[in-house]
N, C-alpha and C. Protein backbone atom coordinates (compact mmCIF):
# COMPACT_ATOMS: atom_id res chain seq x y z
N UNK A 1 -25.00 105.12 38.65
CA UNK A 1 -23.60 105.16 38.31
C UNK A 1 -23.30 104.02 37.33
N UNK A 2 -22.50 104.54 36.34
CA UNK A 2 -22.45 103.25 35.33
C UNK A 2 -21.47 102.56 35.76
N UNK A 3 -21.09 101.02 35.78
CA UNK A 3 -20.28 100.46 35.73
C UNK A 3 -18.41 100.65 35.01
N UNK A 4 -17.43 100.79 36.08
CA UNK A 4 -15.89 100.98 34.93
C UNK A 4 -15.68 99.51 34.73
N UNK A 5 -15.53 99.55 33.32
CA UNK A 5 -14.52 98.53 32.50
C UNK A 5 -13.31 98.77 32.22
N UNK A 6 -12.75 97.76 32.16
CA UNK A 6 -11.51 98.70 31.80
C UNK A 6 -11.29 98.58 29.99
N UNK A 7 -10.59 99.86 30.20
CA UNK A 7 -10.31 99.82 28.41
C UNK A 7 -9.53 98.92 27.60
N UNK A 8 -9.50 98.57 26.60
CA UNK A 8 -8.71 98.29 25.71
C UNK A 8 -7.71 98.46 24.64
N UNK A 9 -6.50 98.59 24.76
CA UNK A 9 -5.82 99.54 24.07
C UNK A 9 -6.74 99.40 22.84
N UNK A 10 -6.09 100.61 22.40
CA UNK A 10 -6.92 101.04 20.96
C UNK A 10 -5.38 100.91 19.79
N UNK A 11 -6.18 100.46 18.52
CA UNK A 11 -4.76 100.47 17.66
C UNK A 11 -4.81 101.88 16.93
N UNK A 12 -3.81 102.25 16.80
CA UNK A 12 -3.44 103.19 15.37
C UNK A 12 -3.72 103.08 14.17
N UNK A 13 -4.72 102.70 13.61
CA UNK A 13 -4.71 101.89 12.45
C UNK A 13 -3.72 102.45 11.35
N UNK A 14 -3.85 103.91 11.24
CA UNK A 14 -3.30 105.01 10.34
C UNK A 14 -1.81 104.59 10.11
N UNK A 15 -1.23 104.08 11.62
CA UNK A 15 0.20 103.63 11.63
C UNK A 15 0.57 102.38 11.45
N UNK A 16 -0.25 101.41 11.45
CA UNK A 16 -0.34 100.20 10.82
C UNK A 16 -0.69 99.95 9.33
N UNK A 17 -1.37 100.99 8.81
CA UNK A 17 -1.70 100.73 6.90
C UNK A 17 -0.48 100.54 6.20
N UNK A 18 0.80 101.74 6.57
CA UNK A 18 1.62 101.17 5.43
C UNK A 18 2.51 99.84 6.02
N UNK A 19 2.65 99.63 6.89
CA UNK A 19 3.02 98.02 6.92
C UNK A 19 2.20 97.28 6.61
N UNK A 20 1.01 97.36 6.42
CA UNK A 20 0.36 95.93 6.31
C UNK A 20 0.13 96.12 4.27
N UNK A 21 0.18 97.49 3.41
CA UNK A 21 0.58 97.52 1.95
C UNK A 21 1.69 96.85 2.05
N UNK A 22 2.94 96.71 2.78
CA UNK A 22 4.26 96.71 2.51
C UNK A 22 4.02 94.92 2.38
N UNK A 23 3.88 94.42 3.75
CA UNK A 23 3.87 93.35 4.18
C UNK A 23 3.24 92.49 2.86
N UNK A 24 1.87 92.93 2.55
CA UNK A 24 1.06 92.20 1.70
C UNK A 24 0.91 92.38 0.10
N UNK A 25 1.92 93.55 -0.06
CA UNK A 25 2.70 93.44 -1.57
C UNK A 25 3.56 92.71 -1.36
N UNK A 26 4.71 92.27 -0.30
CA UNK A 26 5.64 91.25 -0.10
C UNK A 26 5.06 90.19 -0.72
N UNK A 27 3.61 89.64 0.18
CA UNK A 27 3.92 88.29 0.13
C UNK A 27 2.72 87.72 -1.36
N UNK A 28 2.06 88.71 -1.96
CA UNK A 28 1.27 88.73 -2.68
C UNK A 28 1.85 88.37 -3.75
N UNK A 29 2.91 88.81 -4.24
CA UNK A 29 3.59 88.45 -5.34
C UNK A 29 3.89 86.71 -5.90
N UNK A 30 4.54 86.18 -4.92
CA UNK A 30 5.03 84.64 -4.91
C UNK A 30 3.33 84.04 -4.63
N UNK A 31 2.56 84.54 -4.14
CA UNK A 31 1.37 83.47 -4.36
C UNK A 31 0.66 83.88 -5.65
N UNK A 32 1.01 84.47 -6.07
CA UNK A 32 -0.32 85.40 -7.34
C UNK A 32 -1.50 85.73 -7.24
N UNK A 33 -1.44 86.47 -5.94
CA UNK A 33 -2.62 87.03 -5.70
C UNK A 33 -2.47 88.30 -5.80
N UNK A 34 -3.74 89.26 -5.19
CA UNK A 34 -4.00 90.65 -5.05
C UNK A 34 -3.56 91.09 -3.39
N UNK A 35 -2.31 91.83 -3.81
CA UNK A 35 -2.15 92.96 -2.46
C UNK A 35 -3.32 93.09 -1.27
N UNK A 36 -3.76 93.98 -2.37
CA UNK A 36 -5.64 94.66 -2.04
C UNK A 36 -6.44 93.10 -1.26
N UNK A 37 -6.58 91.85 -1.96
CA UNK A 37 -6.97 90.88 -1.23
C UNK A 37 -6.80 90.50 0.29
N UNK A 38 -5.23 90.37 -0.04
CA UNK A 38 -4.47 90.57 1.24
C UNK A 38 -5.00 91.27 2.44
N UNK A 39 -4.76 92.90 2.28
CA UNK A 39 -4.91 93.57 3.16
C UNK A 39 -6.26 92.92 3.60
N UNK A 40 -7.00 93.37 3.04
CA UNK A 40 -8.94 93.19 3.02
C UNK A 40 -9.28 92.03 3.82
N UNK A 41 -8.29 90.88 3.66
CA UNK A 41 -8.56 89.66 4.57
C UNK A 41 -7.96 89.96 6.32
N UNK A 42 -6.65 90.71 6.34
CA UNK A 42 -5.99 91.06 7.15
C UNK A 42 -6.79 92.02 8.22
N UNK A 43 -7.58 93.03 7.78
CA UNK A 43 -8.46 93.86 8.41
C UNK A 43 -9.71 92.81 8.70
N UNK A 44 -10.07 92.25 7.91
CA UNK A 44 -10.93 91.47 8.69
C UNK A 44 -11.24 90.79 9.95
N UNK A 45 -9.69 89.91 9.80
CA UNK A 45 -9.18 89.31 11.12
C UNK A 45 -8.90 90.13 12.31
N UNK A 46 -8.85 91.07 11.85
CA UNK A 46 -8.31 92.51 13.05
C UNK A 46 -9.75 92.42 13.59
N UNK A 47 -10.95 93.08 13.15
CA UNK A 47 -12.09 92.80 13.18
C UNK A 47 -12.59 91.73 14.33
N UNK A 48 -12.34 90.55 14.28
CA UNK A 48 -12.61 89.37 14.46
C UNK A 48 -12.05 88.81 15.63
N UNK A 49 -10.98 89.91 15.69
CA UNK A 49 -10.57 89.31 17.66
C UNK A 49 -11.40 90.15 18.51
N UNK A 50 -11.57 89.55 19.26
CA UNK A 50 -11.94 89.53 20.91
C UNK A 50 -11.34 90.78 21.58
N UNK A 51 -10.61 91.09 21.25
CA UNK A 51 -9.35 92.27 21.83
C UNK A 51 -8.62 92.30 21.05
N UNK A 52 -7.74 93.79 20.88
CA UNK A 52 -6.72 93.45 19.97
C UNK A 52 -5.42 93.46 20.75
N UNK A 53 -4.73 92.91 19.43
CA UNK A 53 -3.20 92.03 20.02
C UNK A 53 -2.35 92.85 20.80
N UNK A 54 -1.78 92.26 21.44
CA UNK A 54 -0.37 92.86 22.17
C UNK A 54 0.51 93.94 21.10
N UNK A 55 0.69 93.21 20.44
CA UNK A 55 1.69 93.92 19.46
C UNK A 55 1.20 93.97 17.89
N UNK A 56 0.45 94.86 17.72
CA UNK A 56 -0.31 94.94 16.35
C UNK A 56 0.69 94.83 15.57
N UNK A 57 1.84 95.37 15.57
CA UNK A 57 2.79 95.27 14.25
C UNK A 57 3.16 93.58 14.44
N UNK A 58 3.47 93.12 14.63
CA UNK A 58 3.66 91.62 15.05
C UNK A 58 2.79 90.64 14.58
N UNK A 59 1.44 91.08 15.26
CA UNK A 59 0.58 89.79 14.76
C UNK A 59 -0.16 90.60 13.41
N UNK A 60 0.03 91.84 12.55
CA UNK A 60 -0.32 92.18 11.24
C UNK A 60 0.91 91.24 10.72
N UNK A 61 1.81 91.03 10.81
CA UNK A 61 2.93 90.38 10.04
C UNK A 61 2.25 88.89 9.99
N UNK A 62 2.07 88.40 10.88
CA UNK A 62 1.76 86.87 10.97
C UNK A 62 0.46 87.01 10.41
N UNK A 63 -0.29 87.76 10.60
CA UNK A 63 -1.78 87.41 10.13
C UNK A 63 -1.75 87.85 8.23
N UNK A 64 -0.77 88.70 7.74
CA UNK A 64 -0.62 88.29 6.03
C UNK A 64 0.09 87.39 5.82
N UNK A 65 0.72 86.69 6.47
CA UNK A 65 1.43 85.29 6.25
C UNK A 65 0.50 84.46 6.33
N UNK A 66 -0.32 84.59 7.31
CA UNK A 66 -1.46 83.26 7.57
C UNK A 66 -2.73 83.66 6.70
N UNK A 67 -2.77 84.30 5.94
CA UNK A 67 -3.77 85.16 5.11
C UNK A 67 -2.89 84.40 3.37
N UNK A 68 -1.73 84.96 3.12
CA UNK A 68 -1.32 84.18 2.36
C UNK A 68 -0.98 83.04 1.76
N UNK A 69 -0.83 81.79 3.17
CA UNK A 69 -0.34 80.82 2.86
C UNK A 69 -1.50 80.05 2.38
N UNK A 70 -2.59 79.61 2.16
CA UNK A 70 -3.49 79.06 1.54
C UNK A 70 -3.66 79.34 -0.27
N UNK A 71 -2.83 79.98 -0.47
CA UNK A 71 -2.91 81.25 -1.79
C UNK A 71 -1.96 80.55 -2.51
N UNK A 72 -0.59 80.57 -1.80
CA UNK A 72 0.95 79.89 -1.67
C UNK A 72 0.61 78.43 -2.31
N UNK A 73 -0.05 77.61 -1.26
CA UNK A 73 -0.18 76.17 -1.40
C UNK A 73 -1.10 76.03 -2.51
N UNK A 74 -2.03 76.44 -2.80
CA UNK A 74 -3.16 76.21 -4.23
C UNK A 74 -2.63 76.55 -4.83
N UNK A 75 -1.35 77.52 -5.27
CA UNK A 75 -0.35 77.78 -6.60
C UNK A 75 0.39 76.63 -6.70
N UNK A 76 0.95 76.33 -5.69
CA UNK A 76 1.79 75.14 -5.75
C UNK A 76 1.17 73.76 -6.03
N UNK A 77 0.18 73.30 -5.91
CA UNK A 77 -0.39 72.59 -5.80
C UNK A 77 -0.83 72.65 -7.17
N UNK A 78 -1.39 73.57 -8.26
CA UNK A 78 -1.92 73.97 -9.15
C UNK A 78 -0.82 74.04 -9.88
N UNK A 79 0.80 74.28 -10.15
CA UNK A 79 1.66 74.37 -10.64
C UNK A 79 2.44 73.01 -11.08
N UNK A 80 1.99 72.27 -10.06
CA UNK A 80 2.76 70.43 -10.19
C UNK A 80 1.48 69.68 -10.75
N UNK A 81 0.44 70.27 -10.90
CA UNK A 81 -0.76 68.87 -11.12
C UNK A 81 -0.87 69.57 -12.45
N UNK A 82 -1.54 68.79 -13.46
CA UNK A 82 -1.81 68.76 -15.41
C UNK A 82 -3.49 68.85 -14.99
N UNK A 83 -3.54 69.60 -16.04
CA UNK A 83 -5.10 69.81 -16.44
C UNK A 83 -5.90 68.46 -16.41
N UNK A 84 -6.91 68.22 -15.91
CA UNK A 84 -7.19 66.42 -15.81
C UNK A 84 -7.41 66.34 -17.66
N UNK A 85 -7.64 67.52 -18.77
CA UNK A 85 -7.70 66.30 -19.81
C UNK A 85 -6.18 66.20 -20.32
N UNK A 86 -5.29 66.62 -19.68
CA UNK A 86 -4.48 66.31 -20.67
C UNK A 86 -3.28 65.49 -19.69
N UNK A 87 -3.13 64.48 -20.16
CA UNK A 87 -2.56 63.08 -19.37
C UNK A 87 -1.09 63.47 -20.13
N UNK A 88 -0.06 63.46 -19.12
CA UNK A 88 1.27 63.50 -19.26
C UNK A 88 1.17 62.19 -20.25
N UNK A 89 2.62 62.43 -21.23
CA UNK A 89 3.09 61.78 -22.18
C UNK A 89 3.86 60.83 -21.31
N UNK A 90 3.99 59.31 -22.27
CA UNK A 90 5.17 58.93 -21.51
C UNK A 90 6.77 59.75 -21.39
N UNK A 91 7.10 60.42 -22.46
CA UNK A 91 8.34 60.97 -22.41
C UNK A 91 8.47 61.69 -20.99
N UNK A 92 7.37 62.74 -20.71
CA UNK A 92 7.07 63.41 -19.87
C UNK A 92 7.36 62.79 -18.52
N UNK A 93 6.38 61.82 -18.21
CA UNK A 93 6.68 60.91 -17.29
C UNK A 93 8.00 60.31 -17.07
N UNK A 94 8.88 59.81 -17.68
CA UNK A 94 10.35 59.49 -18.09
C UNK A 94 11.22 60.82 -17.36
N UNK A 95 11.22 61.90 -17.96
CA UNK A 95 11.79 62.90 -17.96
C UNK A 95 11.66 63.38 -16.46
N UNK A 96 10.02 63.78 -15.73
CA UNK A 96 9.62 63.90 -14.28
C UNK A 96 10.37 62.74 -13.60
N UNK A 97 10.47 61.03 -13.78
CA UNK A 97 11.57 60.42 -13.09
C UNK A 97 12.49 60.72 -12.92
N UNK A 98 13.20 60.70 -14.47
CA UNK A 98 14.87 61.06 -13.83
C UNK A 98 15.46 62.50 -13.19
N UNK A 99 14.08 63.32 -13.14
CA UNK A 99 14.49 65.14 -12.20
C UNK A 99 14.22 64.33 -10.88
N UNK A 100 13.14 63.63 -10.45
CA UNK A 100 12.75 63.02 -9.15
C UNK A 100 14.24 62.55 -8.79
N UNK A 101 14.77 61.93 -9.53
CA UNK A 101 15.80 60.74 -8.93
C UNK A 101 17.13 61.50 -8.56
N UNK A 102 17.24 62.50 -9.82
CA UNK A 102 18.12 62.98 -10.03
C UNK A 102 18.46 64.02 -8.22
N UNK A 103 17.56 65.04 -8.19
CA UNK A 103 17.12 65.33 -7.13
C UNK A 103 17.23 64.73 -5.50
N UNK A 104 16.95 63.98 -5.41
CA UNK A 104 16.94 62.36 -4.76
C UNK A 104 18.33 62.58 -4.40
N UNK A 105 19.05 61.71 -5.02
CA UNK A 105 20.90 61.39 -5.48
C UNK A 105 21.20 62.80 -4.62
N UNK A 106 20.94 63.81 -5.20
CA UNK A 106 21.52 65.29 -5.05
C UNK A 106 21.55 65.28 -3.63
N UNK A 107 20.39 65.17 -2.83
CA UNK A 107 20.06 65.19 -1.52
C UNK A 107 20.72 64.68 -0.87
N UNK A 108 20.80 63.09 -1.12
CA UNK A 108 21.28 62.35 -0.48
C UNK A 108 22.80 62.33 0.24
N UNK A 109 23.53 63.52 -0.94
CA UNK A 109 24.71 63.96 -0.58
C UNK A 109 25.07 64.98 0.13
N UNK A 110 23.90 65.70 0.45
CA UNK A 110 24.27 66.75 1.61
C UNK A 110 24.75 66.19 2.75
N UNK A 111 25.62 67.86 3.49
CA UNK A 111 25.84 67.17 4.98
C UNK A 111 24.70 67.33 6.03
N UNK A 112 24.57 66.16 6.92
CA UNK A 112 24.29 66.81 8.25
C UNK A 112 22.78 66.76 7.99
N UNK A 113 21.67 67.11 8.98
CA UNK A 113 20.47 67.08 8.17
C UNK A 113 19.45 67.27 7.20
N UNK A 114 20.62 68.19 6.06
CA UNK A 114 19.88 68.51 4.95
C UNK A 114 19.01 67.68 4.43
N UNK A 115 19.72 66.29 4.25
CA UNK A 115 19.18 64.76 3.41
C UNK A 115 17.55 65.19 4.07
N UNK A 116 17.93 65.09 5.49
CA UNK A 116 16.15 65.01 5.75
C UNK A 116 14.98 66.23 5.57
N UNK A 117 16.09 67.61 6.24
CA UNK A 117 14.88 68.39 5.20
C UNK A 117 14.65 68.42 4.20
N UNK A 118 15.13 68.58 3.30
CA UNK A 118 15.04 68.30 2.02
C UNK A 118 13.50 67.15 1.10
N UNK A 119 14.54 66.24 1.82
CA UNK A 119 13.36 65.44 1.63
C UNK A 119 12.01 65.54 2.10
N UNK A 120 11.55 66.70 3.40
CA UNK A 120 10.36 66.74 4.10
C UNK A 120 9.89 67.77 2.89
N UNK A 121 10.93 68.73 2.41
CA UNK A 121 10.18 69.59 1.79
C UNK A 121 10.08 69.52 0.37
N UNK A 122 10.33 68.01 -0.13
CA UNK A 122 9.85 68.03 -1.43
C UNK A 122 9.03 66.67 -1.34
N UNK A 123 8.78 66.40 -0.02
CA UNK A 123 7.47 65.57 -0.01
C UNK A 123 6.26 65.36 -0.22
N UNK A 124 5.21 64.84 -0.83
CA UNK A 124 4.25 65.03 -1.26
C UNK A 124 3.28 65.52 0.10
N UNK A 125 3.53 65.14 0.59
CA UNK A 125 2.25 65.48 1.63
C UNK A 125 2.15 66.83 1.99
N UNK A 126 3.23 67.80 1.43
CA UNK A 126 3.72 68.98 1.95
C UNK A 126 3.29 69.55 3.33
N UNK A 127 4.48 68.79 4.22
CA UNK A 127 4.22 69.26 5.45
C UNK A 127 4.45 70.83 5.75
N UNK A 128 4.03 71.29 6.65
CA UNK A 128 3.85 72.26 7.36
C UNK A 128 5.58 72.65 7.81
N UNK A 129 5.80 74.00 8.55
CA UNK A 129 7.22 74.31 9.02
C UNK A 129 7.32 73.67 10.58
N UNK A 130 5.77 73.70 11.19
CA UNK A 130 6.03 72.99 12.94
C UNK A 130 6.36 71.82 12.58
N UNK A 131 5.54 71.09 11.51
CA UNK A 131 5.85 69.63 11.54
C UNK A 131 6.91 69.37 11.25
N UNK A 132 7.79 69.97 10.51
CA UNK A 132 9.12 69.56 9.86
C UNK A 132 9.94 69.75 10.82
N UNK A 133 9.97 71.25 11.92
CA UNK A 133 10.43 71.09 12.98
C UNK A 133 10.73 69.64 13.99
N UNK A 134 9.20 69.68 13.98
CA UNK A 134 9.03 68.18 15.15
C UNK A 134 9.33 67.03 14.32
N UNK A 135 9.25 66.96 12.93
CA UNK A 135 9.98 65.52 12.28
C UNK A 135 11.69 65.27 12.83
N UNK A 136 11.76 66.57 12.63
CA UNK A 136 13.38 66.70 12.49
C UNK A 136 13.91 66.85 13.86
N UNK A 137 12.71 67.81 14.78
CA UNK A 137 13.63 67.48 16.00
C UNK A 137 14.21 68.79 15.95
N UNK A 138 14.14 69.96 15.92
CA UNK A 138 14.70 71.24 15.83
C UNK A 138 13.34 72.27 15.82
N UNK A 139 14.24 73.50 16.69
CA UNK A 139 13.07 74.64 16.87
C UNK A 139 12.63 74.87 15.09
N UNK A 140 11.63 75.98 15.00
CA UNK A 140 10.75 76.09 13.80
C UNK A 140 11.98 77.66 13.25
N UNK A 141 12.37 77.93 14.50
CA UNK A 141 13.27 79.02 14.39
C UNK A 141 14.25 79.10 13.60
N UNK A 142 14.99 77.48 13.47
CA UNK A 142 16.48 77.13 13.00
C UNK A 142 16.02 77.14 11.49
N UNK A 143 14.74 76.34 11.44
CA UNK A 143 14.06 76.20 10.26
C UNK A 143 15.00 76.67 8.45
N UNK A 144 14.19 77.96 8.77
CA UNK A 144 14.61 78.87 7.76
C UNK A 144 16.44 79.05 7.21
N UNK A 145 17.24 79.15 8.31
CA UNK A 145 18.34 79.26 8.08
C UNK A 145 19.22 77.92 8.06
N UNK A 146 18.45 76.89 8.56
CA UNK A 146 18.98 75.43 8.12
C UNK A 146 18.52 75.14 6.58
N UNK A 147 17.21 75.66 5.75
CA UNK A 147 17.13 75.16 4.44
C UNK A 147 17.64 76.32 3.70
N UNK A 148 17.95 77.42 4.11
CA UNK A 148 19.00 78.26 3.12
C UNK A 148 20.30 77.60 3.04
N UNK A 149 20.80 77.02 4.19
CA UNK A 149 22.20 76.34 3.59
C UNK A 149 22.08 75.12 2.92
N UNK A 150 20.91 74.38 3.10
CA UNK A 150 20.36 73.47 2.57
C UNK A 150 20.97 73.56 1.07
N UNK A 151 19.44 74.24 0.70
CA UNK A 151 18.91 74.49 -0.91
C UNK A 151 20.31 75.05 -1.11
N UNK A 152 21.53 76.11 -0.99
CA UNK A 152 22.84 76.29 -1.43
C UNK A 152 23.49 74.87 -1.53
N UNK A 153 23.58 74.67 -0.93
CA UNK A 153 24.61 72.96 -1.01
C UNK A 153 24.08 72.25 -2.31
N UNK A 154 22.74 72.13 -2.59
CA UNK A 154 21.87 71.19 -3.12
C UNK A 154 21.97 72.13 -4.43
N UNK A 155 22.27 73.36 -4.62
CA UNK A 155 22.23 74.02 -5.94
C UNK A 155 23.71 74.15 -6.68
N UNK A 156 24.81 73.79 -5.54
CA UNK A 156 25.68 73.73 -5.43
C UNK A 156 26.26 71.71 -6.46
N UNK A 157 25.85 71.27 -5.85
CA UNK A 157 26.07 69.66 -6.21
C UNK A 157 25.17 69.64 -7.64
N UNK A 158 24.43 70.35 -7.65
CA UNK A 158 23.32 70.47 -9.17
C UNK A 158 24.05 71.19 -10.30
N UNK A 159 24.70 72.39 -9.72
CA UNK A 159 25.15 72.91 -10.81
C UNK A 159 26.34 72.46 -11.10
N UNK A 160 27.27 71.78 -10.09
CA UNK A 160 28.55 70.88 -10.73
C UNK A 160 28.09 69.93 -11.49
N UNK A 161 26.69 69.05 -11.24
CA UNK A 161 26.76 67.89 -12.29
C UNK A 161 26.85 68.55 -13.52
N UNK A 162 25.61 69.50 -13.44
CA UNK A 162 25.59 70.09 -14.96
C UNK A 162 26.71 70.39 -15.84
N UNK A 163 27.35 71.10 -15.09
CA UNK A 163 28.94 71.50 -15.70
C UNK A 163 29.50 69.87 -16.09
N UNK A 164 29.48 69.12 -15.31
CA UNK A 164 30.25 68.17 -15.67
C UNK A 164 29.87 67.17 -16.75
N UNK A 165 28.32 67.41 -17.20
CA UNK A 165 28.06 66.27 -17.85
C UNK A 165 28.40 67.58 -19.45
N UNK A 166 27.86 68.92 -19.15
CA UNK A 166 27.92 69.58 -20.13
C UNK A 166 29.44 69.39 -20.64
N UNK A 167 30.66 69.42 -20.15
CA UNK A 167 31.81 69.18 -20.45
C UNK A 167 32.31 67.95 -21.29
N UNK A 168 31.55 66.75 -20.73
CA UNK A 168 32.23 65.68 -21.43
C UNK A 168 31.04 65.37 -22.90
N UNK A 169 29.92 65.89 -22.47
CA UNK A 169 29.13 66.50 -23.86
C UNK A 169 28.03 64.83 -23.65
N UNK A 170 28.29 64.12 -22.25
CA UNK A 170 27.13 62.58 -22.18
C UNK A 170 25.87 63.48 -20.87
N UNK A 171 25.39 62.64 -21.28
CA UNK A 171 23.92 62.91 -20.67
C UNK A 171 24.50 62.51 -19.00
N UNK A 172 24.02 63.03 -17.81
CA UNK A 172 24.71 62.98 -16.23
C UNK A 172 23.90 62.02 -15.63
């Protein structure tokens, strides 16, 4: 008599493909990568568990996010740094200060804890969303909808200077 195991749910895959195209044309775009990459890494990881998840639609969402974000950060990372031969000008350098400062100032005038996200998320070390959570002291949940009012306020105080320096026709 053979031994019963018990089973393991089985996924749908058929009903999971077009969310995980959907999902990973989403997030493919803002990193500049390939869709097709995406998925291909995403099935892998499917692959690679032990069992599969509770909620396949759920952890396919998190797993092209966590498939993407390495993609995300080497753009970004690759977008702020200069080719090593070509050494910023001083003007350049001048100009990157006073957006730093300028920026800075901007922040500093939000209400409430913007000043500090803000500042976590244009920090060099580019922390993570748990860490900024636990810097700040707030679920990872609030996260998102605390730096949308954020970045509004902060685009908000940016685009009045502009207006205002554009008006009197002096540099702000």
């Amino acid at each position: 008599m053979t031994p019963i195991t018990p089973r393991t749910p089985e996924i749908d895959l058929a009903r999971l493909r077009p969310l995980l195209a959907a999902e990973a044309a989403a997030e493919a775009v803002p990193g500049g990568i390939e869709a097709a990459d995406l998925e291909q890494g995403v099935w892998l990881r499917l692959l690679e568990l032990p069992e599969p998840p509770a909620d396949p639609a759920r952890w396919l969402r998190s797993a092209v996010r966590a498939e993407a974000r390495p993609a995300l950060r080497r753009l970004r990372r690759e977008t702020h740094t200069l080719p090593a031969h070509a050494a910023p000008t001083a003007e350049q350098e001048l100009i990157d200060a006073e957006q730093r400062n300028t920026l800075r100032a901007a922040a500093a005038r939000l209400p409430g804890r913007c000043p500090e996200l803000v500042s976590a998320l244009i920090s060099r070390a580019d922390p993570t969303y748990p860490e900024i959570a636990r810097e700040l002291g707030i679920s990872q949940g609030s996260l998102g909808p605390l730096r949308s009012r954020c970045l509004g306020c902060l685009r908000t105080i940016l685009n009045t200077r502009v207006r205002t320096s554009a008006g009197t026709g002096k540099a702000p």
